[in-house]
C-alpha atoms as a PDB file:
ATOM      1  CA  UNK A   1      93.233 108.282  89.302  1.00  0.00           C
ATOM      2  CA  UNK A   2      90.372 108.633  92.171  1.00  0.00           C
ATOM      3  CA  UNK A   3      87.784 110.842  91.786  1.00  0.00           C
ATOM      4  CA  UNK A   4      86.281 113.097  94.460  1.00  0.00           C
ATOM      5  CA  UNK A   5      82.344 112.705  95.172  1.00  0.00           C
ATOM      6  CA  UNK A   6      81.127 116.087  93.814  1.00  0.00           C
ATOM      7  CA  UNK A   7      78.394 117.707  97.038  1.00  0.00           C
ATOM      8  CA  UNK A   8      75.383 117.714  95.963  1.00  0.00           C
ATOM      9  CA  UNK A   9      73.702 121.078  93.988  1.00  0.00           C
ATOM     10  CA  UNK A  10      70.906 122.892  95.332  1.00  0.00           C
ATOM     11  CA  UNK A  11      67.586 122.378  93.065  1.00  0.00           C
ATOM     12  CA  UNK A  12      64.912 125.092  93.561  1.00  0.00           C
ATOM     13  CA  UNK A  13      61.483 124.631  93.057  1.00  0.00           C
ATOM     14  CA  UNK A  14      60.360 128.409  93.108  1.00  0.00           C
ATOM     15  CA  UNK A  15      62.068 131.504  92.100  1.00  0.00           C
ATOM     16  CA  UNK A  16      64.321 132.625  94.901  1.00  0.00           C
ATOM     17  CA  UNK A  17      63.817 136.588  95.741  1.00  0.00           C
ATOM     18  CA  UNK A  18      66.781 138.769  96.302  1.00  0.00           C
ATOM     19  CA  UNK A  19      66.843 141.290  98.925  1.00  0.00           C
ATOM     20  CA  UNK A  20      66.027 143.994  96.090  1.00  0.00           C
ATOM     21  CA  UNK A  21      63.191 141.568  95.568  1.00  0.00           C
ATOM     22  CA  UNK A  22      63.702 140.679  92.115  1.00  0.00           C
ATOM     23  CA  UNK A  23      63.173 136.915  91.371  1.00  0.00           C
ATOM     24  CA  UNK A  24      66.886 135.044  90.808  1.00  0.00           C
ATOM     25  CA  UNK A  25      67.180 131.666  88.861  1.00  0.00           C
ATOM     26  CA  UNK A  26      68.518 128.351  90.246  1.00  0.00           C
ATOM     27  CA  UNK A  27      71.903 128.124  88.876  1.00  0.00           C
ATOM     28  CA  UNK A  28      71.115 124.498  88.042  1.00  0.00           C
ATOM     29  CA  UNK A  29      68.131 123.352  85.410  1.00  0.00           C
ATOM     30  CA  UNK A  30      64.835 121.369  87.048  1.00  0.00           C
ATOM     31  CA  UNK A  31      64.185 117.819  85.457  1.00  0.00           C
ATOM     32  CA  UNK A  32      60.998 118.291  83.741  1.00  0.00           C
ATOM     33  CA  UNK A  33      60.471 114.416  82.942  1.00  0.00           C
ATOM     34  CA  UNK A  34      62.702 112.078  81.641  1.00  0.00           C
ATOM     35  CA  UNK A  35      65.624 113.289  80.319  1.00  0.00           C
ATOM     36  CA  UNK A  36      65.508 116.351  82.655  1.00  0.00           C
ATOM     37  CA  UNK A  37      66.609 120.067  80.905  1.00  0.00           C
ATOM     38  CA  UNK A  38      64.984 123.596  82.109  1.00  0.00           C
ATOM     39  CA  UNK A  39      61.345 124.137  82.568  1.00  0.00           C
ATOM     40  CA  UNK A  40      60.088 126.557  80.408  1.00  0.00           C
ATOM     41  CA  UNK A  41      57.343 128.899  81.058  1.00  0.00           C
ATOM     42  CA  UNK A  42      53.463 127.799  79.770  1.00  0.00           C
ATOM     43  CA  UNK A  43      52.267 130.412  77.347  1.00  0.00           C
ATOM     44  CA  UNK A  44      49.227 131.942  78.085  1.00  0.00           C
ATOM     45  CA  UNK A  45      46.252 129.994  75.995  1.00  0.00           C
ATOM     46  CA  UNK A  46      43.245 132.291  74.726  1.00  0.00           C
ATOM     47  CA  UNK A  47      39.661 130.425  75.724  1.00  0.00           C
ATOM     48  CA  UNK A  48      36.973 129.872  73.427  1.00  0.00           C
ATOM     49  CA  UNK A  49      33.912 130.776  75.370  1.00  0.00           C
ATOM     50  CA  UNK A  50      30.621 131.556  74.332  1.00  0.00           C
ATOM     51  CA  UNK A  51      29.056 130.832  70.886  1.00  0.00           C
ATOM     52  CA  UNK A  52      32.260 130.154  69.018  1.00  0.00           C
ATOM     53  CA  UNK A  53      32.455 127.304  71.939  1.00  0.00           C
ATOM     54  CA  UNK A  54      29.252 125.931  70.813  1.00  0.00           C
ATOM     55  CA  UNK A  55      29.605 126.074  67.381  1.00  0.00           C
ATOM     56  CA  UNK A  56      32.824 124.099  67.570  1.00  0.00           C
ATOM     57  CA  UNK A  57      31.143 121.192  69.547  1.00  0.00           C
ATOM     58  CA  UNK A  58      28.133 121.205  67.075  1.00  0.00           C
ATOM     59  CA  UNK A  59      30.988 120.893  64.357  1.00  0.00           C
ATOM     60  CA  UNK A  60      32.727 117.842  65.891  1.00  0.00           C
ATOM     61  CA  UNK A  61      29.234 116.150  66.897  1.00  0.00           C
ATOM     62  CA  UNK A  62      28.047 116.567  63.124  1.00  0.00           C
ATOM     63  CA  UNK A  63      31.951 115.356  61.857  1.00  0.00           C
ATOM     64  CA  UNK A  64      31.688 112.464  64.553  1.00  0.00           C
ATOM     65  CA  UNK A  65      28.171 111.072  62.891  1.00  0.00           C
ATOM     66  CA  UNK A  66      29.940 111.429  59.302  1.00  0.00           C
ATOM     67  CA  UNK A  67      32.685 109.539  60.132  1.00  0.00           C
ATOM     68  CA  UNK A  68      30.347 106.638  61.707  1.00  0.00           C
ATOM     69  CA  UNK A  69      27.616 106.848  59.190  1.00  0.00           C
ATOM     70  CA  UNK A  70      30.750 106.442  56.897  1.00  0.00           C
ATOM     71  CA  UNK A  71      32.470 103.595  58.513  1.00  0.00           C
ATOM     72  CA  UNK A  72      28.770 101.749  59.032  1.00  0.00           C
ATOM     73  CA  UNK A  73      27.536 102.080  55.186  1.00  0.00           C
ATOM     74  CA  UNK A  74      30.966 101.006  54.378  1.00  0.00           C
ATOM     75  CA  UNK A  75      30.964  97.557  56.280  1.00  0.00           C
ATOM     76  CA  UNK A  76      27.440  97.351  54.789  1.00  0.00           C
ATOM     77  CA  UNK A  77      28.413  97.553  51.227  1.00  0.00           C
ATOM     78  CA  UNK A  78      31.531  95.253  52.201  1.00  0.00           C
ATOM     79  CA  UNK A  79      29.354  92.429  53.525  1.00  0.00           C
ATOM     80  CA  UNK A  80      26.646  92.767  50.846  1.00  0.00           C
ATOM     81  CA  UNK A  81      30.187  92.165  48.703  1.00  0.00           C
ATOM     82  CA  UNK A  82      30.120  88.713  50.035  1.00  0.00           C
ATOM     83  CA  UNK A  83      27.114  87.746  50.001  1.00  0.00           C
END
């Protein structure tokens, strides 16, 4: 049995507009990446801005110097183990 060569689909990048001017959908997904399927839509993400912004960072700073005071005074009572 031979097979035909299908012609090739047409693959929008941007919403197509009708002449009514409402947006219409490629009939065929865009590859997002490997393993292709539809591109969804990003939801909108809410900013932290202000204080709330700088009270994070001052969190993570402080949780960063706990976590290497931590790890340090560790490997010091390990090598005073061996010694």
């Amino acid at each position: 049995m031979r097979m035909h060569p299908t012609p090739p689909t047409e693959v929008l990048s941007h919403d197509r507009r009708s002449e009514a001017g409402t947006p219409e959908r490629a009939a065929t997904p865009r590859p997002s990446g490997p393993g292709g399927g539809m591109v969804l839509p990003k939801p909108a993400v809410k900013k932290i801005r202000g204080p709330k912004l700088v009270l994070l960072w001052a969190a993570l700073i402080a949780l960063s110097w706990v976590v290497v005071i931590g790890a340090g005074y560790g490997l010091y009572r390990m090598a005073g183990g061996l010694f």
